[in-house]
PDB file of N, CA and C in Angstrom:
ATOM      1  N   UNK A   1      19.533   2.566 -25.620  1.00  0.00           N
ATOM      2  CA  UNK A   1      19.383   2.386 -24.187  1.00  0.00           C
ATOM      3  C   UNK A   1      20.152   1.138 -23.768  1.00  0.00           C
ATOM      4  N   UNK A   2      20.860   1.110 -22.518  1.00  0.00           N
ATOM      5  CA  UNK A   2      21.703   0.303 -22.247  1.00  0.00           C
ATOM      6  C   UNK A   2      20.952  -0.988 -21.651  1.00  0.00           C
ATOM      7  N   UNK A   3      21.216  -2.070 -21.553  1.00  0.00           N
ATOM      8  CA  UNK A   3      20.157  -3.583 -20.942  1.00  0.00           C
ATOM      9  C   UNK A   3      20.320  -3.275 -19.331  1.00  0.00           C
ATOM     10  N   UNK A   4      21.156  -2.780 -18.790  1.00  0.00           N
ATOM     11  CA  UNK A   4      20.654  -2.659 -17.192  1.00  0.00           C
ATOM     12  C   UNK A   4      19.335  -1.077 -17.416  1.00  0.00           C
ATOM     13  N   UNK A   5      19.283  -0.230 -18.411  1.00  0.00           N
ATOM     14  CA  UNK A   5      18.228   0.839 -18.200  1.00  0.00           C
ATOM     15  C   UNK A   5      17.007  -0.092 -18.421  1.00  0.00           C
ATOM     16  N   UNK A   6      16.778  -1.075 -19.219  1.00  0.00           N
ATOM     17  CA  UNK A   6      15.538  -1.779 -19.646  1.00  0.00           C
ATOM     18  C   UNK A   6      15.460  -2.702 -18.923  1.00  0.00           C
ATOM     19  N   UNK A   7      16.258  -3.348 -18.020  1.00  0.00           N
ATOM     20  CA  UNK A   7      15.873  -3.755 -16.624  1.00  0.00           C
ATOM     21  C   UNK A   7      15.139  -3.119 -15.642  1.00  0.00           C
ATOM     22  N   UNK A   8      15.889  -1.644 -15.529  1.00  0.00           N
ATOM     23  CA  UNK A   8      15.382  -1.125 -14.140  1.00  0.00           C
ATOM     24  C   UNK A   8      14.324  -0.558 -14.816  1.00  0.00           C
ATOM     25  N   UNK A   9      13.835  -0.042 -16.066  1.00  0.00           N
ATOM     26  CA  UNK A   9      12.614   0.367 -16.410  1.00  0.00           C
ATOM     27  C   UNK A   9      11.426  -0.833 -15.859  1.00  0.00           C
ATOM     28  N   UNK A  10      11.664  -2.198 -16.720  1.00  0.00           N
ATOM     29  CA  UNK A  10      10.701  -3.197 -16.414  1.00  0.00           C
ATOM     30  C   UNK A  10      10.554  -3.463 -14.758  1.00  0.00           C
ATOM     31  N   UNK A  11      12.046  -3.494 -13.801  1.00  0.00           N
ATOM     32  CA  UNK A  11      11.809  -3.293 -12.164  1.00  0.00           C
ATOM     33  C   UNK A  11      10.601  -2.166 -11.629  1.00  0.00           C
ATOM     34  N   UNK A  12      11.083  -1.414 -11.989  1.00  0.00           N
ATOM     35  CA  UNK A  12      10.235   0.251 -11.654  1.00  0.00           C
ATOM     36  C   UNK A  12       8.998   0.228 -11.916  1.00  0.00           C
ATOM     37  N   UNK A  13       8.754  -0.525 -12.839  1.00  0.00           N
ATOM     38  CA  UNK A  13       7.138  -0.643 -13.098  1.00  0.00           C
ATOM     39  C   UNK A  13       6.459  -1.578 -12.586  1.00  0.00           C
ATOM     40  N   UNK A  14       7.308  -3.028 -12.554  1.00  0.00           N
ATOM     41  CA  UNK A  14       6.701  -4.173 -11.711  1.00  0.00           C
ATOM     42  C   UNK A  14       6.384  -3.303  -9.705  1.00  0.00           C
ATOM     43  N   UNK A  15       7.438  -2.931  -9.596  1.00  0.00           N
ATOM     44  CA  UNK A  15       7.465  -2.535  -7.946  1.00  0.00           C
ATOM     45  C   UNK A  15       6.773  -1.190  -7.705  1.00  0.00           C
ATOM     46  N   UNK A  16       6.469  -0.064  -8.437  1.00  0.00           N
ATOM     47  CA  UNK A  16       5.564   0.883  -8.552  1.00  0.00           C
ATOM     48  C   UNK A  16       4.027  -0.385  -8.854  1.00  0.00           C
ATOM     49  N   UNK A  17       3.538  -1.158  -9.549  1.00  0.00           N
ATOM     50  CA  UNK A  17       2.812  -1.666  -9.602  1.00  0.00           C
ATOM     51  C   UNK A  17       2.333  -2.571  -8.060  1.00  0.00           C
ATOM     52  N   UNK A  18       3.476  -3.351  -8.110  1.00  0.00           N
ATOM     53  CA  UNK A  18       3.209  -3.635  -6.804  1.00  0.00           C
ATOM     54  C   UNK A  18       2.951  -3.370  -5.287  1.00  0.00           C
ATOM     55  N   UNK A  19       3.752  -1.896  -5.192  1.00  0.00           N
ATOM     56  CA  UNK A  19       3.371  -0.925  -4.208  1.00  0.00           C
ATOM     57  C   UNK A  19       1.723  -0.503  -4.056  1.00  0.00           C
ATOM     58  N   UNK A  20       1.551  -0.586  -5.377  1.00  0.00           N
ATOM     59  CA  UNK A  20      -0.076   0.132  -5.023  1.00  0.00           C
ATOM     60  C   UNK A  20      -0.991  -1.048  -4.574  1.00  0.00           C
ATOM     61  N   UNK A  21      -0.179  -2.731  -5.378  1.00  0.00           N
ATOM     62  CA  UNK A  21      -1.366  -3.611  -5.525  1.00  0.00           C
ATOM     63  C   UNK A  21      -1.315  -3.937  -3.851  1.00  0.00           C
ATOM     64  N   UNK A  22      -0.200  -3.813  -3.393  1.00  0.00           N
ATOM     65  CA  UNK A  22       0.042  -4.313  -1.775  1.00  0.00           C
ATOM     66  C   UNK A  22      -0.375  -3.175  -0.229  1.00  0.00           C
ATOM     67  N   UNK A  23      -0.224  -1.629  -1.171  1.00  0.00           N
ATOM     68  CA  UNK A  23      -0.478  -0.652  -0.514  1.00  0.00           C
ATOM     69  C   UNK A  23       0.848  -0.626   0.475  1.00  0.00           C
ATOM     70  N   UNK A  24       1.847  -0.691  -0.226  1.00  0.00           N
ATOM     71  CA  UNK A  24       3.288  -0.651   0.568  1.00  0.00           C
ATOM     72  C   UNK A  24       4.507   0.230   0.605  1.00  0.00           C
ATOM     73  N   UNK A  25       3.837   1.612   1.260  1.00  0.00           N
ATOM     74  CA  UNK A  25       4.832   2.570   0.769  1.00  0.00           C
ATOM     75  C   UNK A  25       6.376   2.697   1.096  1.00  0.00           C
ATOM     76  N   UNK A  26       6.539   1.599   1.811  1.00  0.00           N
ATOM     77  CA  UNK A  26       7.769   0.789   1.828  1.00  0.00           C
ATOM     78  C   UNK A  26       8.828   0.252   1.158  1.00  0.00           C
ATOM     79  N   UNK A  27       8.019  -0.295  -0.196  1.00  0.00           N
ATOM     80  CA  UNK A  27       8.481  -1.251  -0.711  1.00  0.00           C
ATOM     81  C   UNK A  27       9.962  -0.604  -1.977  1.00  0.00           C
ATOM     82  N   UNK A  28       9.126   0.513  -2.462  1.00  0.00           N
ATOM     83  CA  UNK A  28      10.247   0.891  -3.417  1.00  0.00           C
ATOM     84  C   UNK A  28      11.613   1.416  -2.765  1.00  0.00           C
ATOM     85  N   UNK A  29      11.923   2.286  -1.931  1.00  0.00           N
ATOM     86  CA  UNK A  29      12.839   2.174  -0.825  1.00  0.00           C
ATOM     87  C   UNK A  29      13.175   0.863  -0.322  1.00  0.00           C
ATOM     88  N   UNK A  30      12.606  -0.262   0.058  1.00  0.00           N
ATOM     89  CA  UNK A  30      13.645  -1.807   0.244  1.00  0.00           C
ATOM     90  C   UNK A  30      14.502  -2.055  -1.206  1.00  0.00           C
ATOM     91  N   UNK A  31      13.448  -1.800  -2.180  1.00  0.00           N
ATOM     92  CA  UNK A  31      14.217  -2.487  -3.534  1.00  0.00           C
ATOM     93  C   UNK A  31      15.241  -1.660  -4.040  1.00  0.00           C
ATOM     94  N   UNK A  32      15.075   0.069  -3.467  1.00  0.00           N
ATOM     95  CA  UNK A  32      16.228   0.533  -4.030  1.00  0.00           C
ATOM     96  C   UNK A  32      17.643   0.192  -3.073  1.00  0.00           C
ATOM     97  N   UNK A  33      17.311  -0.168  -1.633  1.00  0.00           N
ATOM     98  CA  UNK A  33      18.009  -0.357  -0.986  1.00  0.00           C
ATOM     99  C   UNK A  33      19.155  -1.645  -1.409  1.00  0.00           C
ATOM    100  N   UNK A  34      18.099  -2.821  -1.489  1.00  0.00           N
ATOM    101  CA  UNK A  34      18.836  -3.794  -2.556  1.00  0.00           C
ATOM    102  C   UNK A  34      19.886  -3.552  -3.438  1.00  0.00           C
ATOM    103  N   UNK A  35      19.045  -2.906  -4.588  1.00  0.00           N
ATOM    104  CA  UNK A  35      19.818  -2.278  -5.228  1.00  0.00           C
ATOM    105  C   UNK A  35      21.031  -1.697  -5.053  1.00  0.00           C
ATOM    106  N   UNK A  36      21.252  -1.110  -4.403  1.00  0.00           N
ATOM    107  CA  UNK A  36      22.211   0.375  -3.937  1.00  0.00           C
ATOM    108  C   UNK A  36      23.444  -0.726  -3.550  1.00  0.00           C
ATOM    109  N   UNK A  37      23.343  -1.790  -2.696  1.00  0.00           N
ATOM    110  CA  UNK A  37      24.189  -2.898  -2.507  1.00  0.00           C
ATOM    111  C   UNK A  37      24.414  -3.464  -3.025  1.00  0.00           C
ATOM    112  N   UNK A  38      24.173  -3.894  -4.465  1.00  0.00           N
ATOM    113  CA  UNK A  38      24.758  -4.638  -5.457  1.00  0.00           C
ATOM    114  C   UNK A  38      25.233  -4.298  -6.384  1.00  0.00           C
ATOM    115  N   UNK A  39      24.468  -3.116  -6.667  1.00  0.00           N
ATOM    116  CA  UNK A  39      25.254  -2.564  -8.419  1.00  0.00           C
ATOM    117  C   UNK A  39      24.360  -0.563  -8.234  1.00  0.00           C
ATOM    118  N   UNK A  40      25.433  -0.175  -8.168  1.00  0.00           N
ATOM    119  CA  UNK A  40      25.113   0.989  -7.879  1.00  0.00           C
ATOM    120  C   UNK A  40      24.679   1.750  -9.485  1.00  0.00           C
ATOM    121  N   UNK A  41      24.630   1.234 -10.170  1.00  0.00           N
ATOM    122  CA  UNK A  41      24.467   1.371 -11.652  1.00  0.00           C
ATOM    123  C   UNK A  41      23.108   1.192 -11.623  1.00  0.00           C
ATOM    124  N   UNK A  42      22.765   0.000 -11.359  1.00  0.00           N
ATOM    125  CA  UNK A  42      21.180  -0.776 -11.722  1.00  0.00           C
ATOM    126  C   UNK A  42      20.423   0.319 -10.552  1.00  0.00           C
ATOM    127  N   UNK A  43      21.177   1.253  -9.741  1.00  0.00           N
ATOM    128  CA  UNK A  43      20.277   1.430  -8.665  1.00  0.00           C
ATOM    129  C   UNK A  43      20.191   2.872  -9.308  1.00  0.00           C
ATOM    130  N   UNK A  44      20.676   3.805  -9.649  1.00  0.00           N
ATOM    131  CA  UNK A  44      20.687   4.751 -10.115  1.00  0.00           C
ATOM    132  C   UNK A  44      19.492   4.739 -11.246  1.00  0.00           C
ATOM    133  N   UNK A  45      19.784   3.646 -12.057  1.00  0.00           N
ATOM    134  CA  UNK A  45      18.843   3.278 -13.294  1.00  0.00           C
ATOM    135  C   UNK A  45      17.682   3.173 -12.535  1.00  0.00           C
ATOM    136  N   UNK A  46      17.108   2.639 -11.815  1.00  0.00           N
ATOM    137  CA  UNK A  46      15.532   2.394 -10.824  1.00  0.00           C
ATOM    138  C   UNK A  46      15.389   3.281 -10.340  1.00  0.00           C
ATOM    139  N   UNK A  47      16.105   4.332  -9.895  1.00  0.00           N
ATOM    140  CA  UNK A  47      15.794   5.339  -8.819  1.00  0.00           C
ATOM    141  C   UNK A  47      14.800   6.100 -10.010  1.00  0.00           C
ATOM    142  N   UNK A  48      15.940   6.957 -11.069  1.00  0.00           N
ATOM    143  CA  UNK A  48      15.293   7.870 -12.391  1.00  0.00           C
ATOM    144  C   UNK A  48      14.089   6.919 -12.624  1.00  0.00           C
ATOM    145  N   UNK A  49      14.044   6.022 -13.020  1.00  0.00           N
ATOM    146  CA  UNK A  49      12.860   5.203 -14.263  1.00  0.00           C
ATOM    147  C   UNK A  49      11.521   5.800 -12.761  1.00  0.00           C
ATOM    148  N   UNK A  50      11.965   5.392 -11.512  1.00  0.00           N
ATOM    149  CA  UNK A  50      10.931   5.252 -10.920  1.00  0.00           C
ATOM    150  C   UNK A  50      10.204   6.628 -10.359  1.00  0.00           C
ATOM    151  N   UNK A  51      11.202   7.552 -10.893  1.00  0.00           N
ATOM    152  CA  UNK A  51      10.677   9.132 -10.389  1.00  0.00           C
ATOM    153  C   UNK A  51      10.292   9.535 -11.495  1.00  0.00           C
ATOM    154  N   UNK A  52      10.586   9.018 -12.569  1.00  0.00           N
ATOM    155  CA  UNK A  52       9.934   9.650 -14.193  1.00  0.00           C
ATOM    156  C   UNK A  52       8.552   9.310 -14.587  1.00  0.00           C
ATOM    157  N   UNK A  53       8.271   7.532 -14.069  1.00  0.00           N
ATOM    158  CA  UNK A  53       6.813   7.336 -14.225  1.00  0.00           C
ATOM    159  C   UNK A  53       6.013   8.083 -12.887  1.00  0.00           C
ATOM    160  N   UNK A  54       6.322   7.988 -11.867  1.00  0.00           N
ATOM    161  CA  UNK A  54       5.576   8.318 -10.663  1.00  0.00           C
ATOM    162  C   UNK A  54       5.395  10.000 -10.469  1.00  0.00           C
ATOM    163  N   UNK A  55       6.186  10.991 -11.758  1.00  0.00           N
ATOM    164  CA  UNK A  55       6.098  11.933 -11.920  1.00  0.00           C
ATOM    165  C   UNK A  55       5.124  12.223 -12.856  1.00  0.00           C
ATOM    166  N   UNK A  56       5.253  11.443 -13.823  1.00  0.00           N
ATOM    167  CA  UNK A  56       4.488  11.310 -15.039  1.00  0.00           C
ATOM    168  C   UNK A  56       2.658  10.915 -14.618  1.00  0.00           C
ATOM    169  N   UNK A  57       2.614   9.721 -13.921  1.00  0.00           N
ATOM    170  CA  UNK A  57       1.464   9.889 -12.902  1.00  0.00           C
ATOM    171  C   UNK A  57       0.507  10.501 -12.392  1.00  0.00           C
ATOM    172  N   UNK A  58       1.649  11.625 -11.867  1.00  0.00           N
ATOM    173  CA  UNK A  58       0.908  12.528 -11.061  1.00  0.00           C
ATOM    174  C   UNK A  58       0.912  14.001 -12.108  1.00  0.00           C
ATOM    175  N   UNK A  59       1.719  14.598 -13.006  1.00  0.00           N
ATOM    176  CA  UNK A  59       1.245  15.368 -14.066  1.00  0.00           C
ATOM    177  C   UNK A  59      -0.432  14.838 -14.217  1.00  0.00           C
ATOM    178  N   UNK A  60      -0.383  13.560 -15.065  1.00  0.00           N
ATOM    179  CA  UNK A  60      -1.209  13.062 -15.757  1.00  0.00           C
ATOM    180  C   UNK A  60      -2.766  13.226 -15.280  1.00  0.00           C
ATOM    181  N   UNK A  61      -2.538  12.649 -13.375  1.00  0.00           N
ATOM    182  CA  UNK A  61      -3.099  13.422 -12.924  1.00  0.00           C
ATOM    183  C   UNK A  61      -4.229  14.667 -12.640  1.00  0.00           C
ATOM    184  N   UNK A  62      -2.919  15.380 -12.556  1.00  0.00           N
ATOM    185  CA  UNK A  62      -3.755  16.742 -12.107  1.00  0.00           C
ATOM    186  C   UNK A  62      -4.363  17.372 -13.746  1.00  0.00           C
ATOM    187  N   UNK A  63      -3.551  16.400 -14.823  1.00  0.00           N
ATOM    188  CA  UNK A  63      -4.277  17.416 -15.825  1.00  0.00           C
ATOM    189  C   UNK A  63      -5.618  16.584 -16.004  1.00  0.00           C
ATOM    190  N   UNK A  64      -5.750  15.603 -15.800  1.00  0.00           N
ATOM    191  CA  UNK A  64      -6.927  14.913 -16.003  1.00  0.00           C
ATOM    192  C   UNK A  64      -8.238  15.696 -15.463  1.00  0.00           C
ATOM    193  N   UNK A  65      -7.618  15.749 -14.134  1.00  0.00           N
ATOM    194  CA  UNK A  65      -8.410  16.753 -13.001  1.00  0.00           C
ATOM    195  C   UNK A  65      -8.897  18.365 -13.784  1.00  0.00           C
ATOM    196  N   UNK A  66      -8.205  19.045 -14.108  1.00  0.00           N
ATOM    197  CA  UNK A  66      -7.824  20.445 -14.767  1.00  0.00           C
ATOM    198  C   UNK A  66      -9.165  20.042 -15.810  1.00  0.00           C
ATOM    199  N   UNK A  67      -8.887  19.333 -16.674  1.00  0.00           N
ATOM    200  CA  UNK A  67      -9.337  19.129 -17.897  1.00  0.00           C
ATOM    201  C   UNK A  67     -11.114  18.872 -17.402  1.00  0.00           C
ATOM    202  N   UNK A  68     -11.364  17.654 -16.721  1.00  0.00           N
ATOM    203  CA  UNK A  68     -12.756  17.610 -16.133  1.00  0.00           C
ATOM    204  C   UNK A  68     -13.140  18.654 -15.167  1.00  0.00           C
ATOM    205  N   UNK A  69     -12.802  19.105 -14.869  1.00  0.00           N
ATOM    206  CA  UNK A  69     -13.220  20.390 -14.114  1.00  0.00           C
ATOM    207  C   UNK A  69     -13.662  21.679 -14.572  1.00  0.00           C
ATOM    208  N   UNK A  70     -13.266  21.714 -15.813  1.00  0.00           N
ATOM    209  CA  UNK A  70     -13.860  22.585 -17.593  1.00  0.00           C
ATOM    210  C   UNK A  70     -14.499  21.942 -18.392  1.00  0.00           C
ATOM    211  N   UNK A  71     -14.794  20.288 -18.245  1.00  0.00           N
ATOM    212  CA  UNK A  71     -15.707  20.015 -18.767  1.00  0.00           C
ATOM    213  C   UNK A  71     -14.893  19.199 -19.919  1.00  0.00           C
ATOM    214  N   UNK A  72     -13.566  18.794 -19.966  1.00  0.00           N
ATOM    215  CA  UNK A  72     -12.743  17.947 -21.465  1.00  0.00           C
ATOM    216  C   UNK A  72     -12.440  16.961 -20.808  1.00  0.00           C
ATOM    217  N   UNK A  73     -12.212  16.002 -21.948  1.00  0.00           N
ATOM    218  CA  UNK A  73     -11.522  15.014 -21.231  1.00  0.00           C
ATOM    219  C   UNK A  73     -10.613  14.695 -22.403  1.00  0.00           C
ATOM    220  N   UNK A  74      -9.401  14.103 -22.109  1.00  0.00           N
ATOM    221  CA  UNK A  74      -8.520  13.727 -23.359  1.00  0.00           C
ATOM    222  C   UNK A  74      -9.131  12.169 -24.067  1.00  0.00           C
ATOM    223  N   UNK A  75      -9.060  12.415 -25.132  1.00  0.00           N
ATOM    224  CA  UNK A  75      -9.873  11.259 -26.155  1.00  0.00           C
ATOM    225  C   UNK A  75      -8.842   9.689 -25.973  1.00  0.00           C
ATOM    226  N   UNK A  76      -7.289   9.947 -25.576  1.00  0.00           N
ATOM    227  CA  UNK A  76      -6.633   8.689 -25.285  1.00  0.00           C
ATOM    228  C   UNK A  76      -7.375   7.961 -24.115  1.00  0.00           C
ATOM    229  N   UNK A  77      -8.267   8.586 -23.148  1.00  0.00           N
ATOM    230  CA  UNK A  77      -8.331   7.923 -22.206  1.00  0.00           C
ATOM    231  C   UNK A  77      -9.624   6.802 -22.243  1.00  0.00           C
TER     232      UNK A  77
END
């Protein structure tokens, strides 16, 4: 993995984190905006990282949901 992907991974998670801690559905759109103006590389890299966890999320989610709703729950949790 290249050092701007393990940047925008560690970005994507600080600002997905911070979106929720601030309740700012704003915020990841300013930072990609940033982004997009400086290094269209690093912005591409944040965009993916930040649709892969926030996808991953919401899978995680609904199977959580699925799973207690039959009565399982996954033992990682």
């Amino acid at each position: 993995m290249a050092y701007y992907d393990d940047l925008a991974n560690k970005l994507a998670l600080d600002v997905i984190e911070a979106q929720k801690a601030m309740d700012d559905d704003q915020l990841i759109q300013d930072i990609a905006k940033t982004l997009e103006a400086t290094s269209s590389t690093m912005h591409e890299a944040f965009m993916t990282a930040v649709r892969v966890y926030m996808a991953e999320e919401r899978a995680r989610a609904q199977l959580t949901a699925r799973l207690k709703a039959k009565g399982f729950a996954l033992r990682s949790q």
